[in-house]
N, C-alpha and C. Protein backbone atom coordinates (compact mmCIF):
# COMPACT_ATOMS: atom_id res chain seq x y z
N UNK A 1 0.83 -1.18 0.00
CA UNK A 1 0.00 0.00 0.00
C UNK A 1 0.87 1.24 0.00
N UNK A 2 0.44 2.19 -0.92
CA UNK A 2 1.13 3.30 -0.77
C UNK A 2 0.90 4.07 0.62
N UNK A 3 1.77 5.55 0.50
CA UNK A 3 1.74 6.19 1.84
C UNK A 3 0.59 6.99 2.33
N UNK A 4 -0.24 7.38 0.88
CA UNK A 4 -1.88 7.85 1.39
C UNK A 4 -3.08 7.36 0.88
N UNK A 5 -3.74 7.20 1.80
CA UNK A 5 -5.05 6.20 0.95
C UNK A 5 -5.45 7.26 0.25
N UNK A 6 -6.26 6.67 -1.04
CA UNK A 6 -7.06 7.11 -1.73
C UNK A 6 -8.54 7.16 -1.89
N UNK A 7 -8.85 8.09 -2.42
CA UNK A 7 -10.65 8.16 -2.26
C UNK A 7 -10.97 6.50 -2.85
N UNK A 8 -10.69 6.27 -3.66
CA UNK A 8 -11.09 4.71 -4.16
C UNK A 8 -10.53 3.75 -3.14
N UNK A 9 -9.27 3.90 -2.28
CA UNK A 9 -9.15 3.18 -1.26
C UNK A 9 -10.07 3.10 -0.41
N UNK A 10 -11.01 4.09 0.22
CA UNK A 10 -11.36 3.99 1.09
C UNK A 10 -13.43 3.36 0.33
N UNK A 11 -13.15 3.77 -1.22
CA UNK A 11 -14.82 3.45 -1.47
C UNK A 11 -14.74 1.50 -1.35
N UNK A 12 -13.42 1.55 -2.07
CA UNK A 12 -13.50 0.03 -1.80
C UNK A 12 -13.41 -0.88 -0.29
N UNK A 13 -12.87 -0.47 0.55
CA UNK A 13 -12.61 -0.30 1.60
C UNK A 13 -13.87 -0.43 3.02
N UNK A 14 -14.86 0.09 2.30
CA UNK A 14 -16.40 0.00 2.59
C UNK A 14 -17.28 -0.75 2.11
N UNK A 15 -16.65 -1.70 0.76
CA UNK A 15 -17.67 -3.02 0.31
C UNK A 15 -16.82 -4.14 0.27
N UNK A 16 -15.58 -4.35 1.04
CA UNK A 16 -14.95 -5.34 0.87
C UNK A 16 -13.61 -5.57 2.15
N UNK A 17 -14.83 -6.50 3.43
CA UNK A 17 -13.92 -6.32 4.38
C UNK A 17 -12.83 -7.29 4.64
N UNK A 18 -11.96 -8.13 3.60
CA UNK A 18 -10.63 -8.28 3.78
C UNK A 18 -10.03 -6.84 3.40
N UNK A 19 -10.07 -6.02 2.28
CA UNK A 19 -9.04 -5.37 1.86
C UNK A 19 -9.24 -4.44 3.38
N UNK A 20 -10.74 -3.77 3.78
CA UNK A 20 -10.66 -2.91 5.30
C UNK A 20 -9.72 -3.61 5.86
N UNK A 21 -9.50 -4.83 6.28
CA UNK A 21 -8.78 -5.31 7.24
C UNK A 21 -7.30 -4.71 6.56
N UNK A 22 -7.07 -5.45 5.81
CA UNK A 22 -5.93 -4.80 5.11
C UNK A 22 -5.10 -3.40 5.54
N UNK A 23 -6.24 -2.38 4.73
CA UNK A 23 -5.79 -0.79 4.73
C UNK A 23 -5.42 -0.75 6.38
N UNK A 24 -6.48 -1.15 7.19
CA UNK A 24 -6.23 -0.82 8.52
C UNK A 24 -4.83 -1.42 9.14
N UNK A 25 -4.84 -2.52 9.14
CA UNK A 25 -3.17 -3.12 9.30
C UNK A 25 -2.27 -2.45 8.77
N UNK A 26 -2.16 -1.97 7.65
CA UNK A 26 -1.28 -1.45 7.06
C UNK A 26 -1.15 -0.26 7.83
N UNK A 27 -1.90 0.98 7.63
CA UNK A 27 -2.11 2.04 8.37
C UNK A 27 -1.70 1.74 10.04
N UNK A 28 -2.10 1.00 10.87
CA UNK A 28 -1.71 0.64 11.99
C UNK A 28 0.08 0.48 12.38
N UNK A 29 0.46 -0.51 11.48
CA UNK A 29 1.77 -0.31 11.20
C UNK A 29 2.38 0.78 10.84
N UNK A 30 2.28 1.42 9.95
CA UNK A 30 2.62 2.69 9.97
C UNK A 30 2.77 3.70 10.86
N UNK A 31 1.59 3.75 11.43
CA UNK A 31 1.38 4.62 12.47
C UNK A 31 2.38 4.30 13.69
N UNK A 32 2.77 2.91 14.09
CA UNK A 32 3.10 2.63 14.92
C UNK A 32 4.70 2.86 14.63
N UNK A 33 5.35 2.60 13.46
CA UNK A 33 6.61 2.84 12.59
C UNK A 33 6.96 4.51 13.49
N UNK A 34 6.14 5.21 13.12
CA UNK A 34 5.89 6.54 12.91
C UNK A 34 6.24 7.21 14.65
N UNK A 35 5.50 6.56 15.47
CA UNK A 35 5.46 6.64 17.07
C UNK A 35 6.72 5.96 17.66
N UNK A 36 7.44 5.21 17.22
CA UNK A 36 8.67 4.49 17.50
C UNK A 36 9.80 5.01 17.35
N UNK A 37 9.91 6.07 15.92
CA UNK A 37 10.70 6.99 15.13
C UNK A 37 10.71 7.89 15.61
N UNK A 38 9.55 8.33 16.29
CA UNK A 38 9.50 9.70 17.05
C UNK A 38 9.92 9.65 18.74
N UNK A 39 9.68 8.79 19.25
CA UNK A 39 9.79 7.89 20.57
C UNK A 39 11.77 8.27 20.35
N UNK A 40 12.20 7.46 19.56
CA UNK A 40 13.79 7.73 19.58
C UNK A 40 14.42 8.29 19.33
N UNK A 41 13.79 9.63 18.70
CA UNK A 41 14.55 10.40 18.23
C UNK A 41 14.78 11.74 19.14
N UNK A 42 13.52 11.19 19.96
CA UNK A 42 13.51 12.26 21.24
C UNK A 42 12.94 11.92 22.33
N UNK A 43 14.23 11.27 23.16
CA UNK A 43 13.68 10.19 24.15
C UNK A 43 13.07 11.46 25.69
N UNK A 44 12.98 12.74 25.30
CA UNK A 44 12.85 13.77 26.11
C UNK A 44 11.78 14.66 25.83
N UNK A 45 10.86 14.18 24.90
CA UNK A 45 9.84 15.08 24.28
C UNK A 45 9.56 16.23 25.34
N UNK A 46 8.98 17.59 24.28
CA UNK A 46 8.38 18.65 25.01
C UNK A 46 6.93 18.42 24.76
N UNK A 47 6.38 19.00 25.62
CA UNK A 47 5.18 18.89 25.39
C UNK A 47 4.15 18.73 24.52
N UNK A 48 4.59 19.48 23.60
CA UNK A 48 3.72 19.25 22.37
C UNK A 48 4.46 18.20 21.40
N UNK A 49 5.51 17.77 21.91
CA UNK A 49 5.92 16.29 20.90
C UNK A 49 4.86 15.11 21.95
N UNK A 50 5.31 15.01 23.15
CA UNK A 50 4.33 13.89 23.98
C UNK A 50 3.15 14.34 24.13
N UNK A 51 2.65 15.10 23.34
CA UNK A 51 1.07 15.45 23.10
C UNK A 51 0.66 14.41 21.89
N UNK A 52 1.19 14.86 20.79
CA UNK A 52 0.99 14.37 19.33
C UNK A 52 1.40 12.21 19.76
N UNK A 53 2.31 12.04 20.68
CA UNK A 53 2.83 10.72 20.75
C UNK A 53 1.80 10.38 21.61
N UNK A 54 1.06 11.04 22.54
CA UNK A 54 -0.39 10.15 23.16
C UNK A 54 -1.39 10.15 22.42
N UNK A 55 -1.81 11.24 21.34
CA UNK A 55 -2.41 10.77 20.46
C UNK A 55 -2.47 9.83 19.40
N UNK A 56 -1.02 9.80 18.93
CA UNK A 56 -0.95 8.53 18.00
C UNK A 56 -1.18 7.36 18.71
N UNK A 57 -0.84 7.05 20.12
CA UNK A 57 -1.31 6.01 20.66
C UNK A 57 -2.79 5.84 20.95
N UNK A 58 -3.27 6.41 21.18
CA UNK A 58 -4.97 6.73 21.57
C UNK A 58 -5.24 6.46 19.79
N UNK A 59 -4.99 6.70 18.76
CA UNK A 59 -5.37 6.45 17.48
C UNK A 59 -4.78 4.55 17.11
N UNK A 60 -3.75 4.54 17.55
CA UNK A 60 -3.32 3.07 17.24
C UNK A 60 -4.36 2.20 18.20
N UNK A 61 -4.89 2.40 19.23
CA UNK A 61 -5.49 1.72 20.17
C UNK A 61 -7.14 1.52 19.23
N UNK A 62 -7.51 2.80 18.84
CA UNK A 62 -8.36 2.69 18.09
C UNK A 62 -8.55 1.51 17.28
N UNK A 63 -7.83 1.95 15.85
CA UNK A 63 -7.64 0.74 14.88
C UNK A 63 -7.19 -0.49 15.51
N UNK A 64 -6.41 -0.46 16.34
CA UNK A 64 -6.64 -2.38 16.76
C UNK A 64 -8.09 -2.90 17.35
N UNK A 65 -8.48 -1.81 18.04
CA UNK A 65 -9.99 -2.48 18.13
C UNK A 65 -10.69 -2.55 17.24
N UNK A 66 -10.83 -1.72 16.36
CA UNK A 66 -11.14 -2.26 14.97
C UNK A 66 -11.36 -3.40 14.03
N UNK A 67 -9.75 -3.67 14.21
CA UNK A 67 -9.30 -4.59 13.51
C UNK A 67 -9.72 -6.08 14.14
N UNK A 68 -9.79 -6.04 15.55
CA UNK A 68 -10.25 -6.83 16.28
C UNK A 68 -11.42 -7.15 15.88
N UNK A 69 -12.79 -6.56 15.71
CA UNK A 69 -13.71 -5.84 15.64
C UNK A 69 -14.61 -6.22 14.43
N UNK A 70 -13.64 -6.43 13.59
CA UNK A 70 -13.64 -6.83 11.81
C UNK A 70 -14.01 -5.61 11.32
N UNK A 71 -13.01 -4.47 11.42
CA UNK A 71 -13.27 -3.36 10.91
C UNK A 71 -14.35 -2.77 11.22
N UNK A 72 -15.24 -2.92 12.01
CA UNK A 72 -16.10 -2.38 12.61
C UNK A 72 -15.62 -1.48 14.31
N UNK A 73 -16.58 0.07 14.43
CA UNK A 73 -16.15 0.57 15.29
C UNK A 73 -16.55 -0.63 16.90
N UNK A 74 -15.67 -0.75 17.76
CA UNK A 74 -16.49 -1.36 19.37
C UNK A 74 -17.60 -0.99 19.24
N UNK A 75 -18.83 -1.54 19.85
CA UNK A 75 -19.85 -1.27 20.08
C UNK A 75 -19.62 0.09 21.53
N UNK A 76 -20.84 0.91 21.54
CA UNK A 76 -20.78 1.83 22.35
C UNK A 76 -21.33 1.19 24.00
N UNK A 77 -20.78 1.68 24.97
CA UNK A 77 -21.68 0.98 26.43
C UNK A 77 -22.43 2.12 26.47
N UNK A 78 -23.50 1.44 26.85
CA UNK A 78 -25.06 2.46 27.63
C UNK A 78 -24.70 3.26 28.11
């Protein structure tokens, strides 16, 4: 997979849930590539670097439930 999905990535993406599983793995990895790279390159973040690095985690946490999920969001609790 390339480095940005595409509008047709994502139409297909919505009628065909191996490739969802797919994009999302892929993307997950990435993301996580991305948080690891940033993690070492500044094992001292300022604030607004360990801002953006709890969000990518709060976003990776996402998509694995997802993926868990079968590309579907968790169900919501009452």
């Amino acid at each position: 997979m390339s480095g940005v999905v595409s509008e047709d990535d994502l139409a297909r993406a919505r009628q065909d849930p191996a490739f969802r599983h797919k994009l999302m793995a892929d993307n997950l990895d990435r993301l996580l590539d991305a948080l690891e790279r940033m993690r070492k390159s500044n094992p001292n973040p300022n604030p607004e670097s360990a801002r953006q690095i709890r969000e990518g985690v709060a976003l990776a946490v996402k998509l694995a439930d997802r993926l868990q999920n079968g590309g579907n969001p968790p169900p919501r609790a009452a």
